[in-house]
C-alpha atoms as a PDB file:
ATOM      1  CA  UNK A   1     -14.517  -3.213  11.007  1.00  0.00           C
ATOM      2  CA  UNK A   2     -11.041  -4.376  12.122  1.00  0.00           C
ATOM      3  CA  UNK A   3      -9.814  -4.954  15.345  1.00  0.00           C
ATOM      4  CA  UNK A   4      -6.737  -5.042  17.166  1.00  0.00           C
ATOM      5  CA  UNK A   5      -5.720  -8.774  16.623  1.00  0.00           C
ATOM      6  CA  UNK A   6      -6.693  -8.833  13.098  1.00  0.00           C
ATOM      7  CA  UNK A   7      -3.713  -8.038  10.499  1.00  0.00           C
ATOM      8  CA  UNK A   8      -5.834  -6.037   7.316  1.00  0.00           C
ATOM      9  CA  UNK A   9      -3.164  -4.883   4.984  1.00  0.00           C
ATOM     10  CA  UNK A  10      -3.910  -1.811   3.040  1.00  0.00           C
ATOM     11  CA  UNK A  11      -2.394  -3.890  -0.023  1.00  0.00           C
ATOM     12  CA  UNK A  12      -1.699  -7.219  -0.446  1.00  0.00           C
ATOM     13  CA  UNK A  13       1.658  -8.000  -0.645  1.00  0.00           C
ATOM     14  CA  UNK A  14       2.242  -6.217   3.264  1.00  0.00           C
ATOM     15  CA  UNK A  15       1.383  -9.652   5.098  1.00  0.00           C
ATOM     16  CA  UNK A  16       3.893 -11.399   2.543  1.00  0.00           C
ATOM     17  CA  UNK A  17       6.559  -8.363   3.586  1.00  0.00           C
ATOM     18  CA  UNK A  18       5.988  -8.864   6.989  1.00  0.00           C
ATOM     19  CA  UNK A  19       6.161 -12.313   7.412  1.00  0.00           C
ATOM     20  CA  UNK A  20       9.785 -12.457   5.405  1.00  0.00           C
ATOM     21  CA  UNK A  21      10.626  -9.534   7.439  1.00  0.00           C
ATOM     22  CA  UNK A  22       9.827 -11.289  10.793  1.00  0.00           C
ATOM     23  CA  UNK A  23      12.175 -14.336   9.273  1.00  0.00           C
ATOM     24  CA  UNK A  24      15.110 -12.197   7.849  1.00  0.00           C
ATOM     25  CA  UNK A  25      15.649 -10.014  11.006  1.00  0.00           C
ATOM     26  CA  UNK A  26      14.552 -12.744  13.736  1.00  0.00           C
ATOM     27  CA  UNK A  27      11.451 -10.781  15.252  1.00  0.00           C
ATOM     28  CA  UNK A  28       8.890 -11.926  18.222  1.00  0.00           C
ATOM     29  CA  UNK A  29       6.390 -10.398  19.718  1.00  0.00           C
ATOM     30  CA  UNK A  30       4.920 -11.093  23.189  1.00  0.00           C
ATOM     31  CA  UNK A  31       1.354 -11.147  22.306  1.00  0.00           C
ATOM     32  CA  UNK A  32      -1.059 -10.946  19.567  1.00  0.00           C
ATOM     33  CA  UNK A  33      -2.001  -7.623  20.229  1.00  0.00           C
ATOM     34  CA  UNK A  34       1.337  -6.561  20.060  1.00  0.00           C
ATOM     35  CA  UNK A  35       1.924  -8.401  16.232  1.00  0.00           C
ATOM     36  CA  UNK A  36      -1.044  -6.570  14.982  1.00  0.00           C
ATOM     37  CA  UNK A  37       0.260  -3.198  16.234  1.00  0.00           C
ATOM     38  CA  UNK A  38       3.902  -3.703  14.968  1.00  0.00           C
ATOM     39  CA  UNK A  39       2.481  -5.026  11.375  1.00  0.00           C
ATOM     40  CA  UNK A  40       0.326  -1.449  11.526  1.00  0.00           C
ATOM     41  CA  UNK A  41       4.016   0.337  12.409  1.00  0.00           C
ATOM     42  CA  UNK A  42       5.412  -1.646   9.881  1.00  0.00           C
ATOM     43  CA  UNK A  43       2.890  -1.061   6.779  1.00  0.00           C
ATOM     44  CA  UNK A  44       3.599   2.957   8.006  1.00  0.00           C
ATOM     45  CA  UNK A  45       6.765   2.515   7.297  1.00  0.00           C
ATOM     46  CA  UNK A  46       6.624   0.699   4.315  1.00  0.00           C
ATOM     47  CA  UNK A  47       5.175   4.068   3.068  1.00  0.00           C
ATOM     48  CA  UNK A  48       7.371   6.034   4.227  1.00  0.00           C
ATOM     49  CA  UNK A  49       9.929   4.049   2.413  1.00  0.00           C
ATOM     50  CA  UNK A  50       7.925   3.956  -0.875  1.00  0.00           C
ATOM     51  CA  UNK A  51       7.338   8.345  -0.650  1.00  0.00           C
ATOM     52  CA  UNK A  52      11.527   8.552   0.232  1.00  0.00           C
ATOM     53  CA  UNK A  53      12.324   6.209  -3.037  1.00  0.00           C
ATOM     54  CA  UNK A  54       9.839   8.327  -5.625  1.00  0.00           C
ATOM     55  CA  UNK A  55      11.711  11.206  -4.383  1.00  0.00           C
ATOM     56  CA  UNK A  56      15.224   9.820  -4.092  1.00  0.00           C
ATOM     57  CA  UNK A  57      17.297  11.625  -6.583  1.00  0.00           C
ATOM     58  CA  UNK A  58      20.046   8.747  -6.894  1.00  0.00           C
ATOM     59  CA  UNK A  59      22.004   9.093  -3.963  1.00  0.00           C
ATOM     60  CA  UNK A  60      20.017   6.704  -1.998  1.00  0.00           C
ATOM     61  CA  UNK A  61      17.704   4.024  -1.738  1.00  0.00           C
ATOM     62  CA  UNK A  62      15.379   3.357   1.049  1.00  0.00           C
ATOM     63  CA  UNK A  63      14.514  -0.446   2.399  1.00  0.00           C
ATOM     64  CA  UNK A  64      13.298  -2.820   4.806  1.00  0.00           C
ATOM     65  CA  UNK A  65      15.456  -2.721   7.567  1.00  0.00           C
ATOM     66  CA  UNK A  66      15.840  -4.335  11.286  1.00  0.00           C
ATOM     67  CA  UNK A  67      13.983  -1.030  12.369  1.00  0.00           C
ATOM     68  CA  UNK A  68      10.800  -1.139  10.089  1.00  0.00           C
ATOM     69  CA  UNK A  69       8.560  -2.060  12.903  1.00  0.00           C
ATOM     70  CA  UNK A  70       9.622   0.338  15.261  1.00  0.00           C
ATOM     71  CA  UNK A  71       7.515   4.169  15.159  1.00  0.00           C
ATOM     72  CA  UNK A  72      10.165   6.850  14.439  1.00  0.00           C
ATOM     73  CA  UNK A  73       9.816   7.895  18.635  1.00  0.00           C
ATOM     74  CA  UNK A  74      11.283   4.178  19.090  1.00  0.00           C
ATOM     75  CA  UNK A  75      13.929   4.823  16.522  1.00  0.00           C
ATOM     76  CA  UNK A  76      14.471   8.730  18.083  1.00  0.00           C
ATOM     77  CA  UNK A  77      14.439   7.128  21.492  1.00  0.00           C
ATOM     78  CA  UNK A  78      16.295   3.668  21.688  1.00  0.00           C
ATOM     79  CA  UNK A  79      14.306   2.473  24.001  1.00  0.00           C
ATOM     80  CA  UNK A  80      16.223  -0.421  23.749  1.00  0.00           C
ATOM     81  CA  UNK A  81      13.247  -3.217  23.366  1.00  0.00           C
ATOM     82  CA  UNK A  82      13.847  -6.642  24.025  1.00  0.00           C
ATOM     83  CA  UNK A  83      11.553  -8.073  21.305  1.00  0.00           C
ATOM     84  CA  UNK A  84      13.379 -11.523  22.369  1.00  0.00           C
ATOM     85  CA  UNK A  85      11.063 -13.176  25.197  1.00  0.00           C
ATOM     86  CA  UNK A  86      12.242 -17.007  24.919  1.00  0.00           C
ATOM     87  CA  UNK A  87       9.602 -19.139  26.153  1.00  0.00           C
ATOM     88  CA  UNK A  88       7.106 -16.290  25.947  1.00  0.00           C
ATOM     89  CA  UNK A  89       7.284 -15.899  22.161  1.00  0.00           C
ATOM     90  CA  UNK A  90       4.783 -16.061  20.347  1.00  0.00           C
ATOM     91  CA  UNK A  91       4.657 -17.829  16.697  1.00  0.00           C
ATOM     92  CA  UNK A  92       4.317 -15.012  14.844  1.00  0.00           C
ATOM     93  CA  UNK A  93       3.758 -17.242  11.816  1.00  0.00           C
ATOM     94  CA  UNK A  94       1.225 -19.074  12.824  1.00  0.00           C
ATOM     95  CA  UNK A  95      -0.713 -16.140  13.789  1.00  0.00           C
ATOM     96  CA  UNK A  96      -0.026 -14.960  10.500  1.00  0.00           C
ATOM     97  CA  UNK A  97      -1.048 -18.066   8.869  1.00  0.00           C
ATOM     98  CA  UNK A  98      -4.397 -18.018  11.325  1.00  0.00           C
ATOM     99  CA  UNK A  99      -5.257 -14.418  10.451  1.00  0.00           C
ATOM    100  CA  UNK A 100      -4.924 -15.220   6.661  1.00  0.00           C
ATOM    101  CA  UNK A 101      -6.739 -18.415   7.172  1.00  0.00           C
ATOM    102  CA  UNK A 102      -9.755 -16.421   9.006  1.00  0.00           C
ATOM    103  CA  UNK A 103      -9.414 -13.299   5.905  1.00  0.00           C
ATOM    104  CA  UNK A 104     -10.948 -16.106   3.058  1.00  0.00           C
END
């Protein structure tokens, strides 16, 4: 069973996603707990993105973006998060890297 610190991706390649994402777009999180539940937002939305693209019709295409950890009532919302805590940051990969290393 999986619990709230542990990242479990549905498919492989979502750890790998969200560790370039966190890189690309300059995330942090203030806690563990709060890295697990934004890769779970962020594997949701990888979906999403996935079910938009199979039924795109050509006049767009659907992608990671700066918002693909945020749940669409954050995106509705703008509840204007300040995912950038300074000292409080934590190395998001290195918990990454720890959760991997306790998955083998």
């Amino acid at each position: 069973m999986k619990t709230n610190n542990e990242l479990v991706p549905s498919e492989p390649e979502h750890v790998d996603k969200f560790e370039k994402f966190i890189r690309d777009f300059k995330k942090s999180y203030a806690s563990k707990e709060e890295v697990s539940k934004r890769f779970a937002i962020f594997v949701e939305n990888l979906k999403t993105i996935e079910k938009l693209n199979k039924s795109e019709h050509g006049t767009a295409t659907y992608g990671i973006n700066h918002f693909a950890d945020l749940t669409k009532e954050e995106m509705r919302g703008g509840l204007g998060l300040n995912l950038n805590l300074g000292k409080d940051k934590v190395n998001l990969i290195q918990v990454l890297e720890e959760k991997r290393v306790n998955r083998l």
